[in-house]
Protein backbone atom coordinates (compact mmCIF):
# COMPACT_ATOMS: atom_id res chain seq x y z
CA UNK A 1 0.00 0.00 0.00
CA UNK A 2 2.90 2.17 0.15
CA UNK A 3 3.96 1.55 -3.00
CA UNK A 4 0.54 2.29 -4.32
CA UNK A 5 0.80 5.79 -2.40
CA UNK A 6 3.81 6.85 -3.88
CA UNK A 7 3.52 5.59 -7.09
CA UNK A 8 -0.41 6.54 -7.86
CA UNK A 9 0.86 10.53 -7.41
CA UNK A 10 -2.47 11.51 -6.01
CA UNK A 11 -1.85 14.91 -3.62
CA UNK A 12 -2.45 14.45 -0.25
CA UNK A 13 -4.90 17.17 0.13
CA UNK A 14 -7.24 15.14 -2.37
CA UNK A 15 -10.46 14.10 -1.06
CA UNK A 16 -10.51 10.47 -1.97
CA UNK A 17 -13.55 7.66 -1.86
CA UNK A 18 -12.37 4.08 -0.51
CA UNK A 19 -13.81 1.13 -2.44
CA UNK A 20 -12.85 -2.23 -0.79
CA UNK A 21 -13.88 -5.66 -2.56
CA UNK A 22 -15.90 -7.76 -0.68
CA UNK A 23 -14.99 -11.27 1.00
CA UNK A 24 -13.25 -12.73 3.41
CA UNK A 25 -10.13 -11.75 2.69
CA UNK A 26 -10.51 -8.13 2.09
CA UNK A 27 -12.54 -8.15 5.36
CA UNK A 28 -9.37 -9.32 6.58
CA UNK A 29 -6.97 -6.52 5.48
CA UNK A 30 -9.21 -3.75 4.83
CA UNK A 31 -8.57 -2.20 8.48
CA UNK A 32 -4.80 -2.07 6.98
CA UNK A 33 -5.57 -0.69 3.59
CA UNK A 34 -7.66 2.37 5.26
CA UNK A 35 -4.79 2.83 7.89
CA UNK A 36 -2.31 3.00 5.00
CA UNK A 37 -4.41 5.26 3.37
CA UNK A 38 -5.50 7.59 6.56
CA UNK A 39 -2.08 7.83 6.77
CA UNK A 40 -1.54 9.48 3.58
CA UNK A 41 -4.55 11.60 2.42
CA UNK A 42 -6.06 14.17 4.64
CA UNK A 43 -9.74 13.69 3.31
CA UNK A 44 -10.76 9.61 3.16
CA UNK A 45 -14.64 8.27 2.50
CA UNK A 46 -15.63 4.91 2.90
CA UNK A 47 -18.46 4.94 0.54
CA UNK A 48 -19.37 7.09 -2.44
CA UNK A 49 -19.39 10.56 -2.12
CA UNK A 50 -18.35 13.68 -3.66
CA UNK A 51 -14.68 12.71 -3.23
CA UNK A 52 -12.66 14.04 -6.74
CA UNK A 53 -10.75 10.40 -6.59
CA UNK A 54 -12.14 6.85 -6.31
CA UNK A 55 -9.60 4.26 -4.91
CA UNK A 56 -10.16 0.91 -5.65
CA UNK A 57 -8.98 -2.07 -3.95
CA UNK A 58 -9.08 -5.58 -3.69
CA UNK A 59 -7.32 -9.02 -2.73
CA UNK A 60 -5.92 -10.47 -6.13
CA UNK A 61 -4.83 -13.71 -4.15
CA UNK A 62 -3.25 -14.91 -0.82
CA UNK A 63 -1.02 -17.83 -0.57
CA UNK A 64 0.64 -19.67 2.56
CA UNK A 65 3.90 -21.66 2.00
CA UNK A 66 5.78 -24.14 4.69
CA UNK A 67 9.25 -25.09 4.29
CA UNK A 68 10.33 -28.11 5.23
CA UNK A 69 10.57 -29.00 9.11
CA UNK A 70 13.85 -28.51 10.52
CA UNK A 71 14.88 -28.53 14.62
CA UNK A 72 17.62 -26.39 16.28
CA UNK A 73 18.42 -28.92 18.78
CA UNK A 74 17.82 -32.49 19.32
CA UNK A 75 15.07 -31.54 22.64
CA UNK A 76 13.59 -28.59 20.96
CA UNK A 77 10.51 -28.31 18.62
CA UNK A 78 9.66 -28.98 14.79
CA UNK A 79 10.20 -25.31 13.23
CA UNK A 80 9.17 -24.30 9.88
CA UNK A 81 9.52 -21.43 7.21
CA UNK A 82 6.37 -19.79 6.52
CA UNK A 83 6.14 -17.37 3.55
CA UNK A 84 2.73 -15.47 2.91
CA UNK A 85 2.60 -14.01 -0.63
CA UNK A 86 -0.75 -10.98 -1.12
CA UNK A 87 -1.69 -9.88 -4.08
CA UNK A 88 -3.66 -6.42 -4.47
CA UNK A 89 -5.50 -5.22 -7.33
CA UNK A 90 -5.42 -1.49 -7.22
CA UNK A 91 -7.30 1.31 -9.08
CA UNK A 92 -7.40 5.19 -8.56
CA UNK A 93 -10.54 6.83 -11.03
CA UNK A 94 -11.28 10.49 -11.61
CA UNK A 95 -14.95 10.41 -10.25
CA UNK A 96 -16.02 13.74 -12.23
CA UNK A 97 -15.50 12.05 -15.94
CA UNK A 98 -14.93 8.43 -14.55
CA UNK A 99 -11.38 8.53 -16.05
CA UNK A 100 -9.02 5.97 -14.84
CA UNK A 101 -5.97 7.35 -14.12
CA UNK A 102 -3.47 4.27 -12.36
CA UNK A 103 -4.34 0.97 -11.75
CA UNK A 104 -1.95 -1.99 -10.90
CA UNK A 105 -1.46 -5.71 -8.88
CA UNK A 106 0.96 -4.65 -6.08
CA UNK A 107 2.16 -8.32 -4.70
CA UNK A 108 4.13 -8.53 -1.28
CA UNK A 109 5.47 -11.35 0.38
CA UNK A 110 6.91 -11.75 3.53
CA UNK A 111 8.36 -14.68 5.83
CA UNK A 112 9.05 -15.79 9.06
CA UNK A 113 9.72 -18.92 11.22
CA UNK A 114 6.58 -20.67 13.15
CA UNK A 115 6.57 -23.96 15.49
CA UNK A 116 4.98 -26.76 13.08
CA UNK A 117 2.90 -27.86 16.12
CA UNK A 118 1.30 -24.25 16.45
CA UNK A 119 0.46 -24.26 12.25
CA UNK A 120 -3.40 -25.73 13.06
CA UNK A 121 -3.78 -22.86 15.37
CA UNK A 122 -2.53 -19.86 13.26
CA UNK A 123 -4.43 -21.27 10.56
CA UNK A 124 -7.52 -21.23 12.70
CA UNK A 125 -7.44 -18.09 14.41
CA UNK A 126 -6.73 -16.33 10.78
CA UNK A 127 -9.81 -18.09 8.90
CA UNK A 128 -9.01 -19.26 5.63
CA UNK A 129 -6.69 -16.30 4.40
CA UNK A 130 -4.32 -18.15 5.82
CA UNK A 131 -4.57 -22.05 4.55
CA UNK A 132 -1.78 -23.75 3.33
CA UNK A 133 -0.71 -27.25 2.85
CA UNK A 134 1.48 -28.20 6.65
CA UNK A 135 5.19 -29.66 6.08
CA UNK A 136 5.49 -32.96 5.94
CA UNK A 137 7.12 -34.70 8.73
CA UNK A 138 10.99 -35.35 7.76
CA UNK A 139 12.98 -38.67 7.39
CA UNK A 140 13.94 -38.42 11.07
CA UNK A 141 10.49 -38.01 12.54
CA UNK A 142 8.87 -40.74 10.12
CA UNK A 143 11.61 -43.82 10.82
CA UNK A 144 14.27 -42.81 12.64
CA UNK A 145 12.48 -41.69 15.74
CA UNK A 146 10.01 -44.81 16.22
CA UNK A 147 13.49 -46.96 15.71
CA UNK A 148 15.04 -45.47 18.16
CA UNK A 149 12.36 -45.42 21.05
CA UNK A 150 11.33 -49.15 20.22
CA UNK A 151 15.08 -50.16 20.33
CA UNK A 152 15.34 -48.23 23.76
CA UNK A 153 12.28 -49.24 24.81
CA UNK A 154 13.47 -53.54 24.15
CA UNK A 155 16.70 -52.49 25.79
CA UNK A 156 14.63 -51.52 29.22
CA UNK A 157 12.66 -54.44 28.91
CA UNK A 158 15.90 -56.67 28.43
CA UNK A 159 18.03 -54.67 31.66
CA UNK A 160 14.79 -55.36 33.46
CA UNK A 161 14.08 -59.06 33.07
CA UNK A 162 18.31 -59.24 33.43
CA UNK A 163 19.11 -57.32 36.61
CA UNK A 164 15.65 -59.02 38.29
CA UNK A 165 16.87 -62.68 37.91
C-alpha cells in the first residue's frame, strides 16, 4: 500500500472515496488498507461521495507456503519457514469524468519462522486467508524416531528381566 501511495501521485490534500472488494479476505486486510491510506490523504470516504478520486482495492490472491521442518536442537521443537505471498488489485478513477488514471497488482510477500505444532492454530485463528498445505514430517520423525524409542524401549525391557533374575 505504500507503494501504491507513492507511485499513484495523487496529492495528499485530495479528497478520496475508498472502495474495498468484498470477502473474506478483504474483510481481513481492509482495516490495513484504510490505515495505510488515513495515513496518507487528509480527506478519506468509505463509501461514495463527492470525493474528486475513487480508490479501488481488492485481494488479487493470498497464498501460505511451509518449508520443510527442521529442529535447532535435538530436545527442541519442529520449526518451519512460513512465507505469505498478497496480491492487491489497485485502481485510482477520476470520479467527475470516470477517467481511470493508475491501476496496478501490487504483490508482497513476507516470511518468518513458526513452530509446526502451532500451524493448526494460526491457521484457525486467521480463517481461511491463511490455509496452506502443513510440512510434511521429515525422514527423522517418520523412521528414525520410532526406531530409536522401540530399540530403547526392548533395551529396558531386556536390563529389566536381566538385573531381576
Amino acid at each position: 500500500m505504500e507503494k501504491f501511495c507513492a507511485e499513484s501521485k495523487i496529492p495528499d490534500t485530495a479528497s478520496v472515496s475508498v472502495n474495498i472488494g468484498t470477502g473474506e479476505a478483504n474483510g481481513f486486510f481492509a482495516p490495513v488498507f484504510v490505515q495505510v491510506l488515513r495515513q496518507h490523504f487528509s480527506t478519506l470516504y468509505s463509501r461514495h461521495s463527492n470525493a474528486a478520486t475513487e480508490i479501488s482495492v481488492s485481494i488479487g490472491g493470498v497464498s501460505v507456503q511451509y518449508g520443510e521442518a527442521f529442529s535447532e536442537g535435538m530436545f527442541s521443537g519442529q520449526l518451519c519457514k512460513r512465507t505469505i505471498e498478497v496480491s492487491v488489485r489497485l485502481s485510482v478513477t477520476r470520479n467527475e469524468d470516470g477517467k481511470l488514471l493508475w491501476a496496478d497488482t501490487e504483490t508482497a510477500s513476507q516470511s518468518d519462522t513458526v513452530y509446526v505444532s502451532a500451524i493448526r492454530e494460526l491457521q484457525r485463528t486467521s480463517l481461511s486467508v491463511s490455509s496452506g498445505v502443513e510440512p510434511a514430517p521429515s525422514l527423522l520423525e517418520r523412521f528414525l524416531e520410532p526406531v530409536i524409542i522401540g530399540g530403547a524401549a526392548g533395551v529396558v525391557v531386556y536390563l529389566f528381566f536381566t538385573i531381576r533374575s
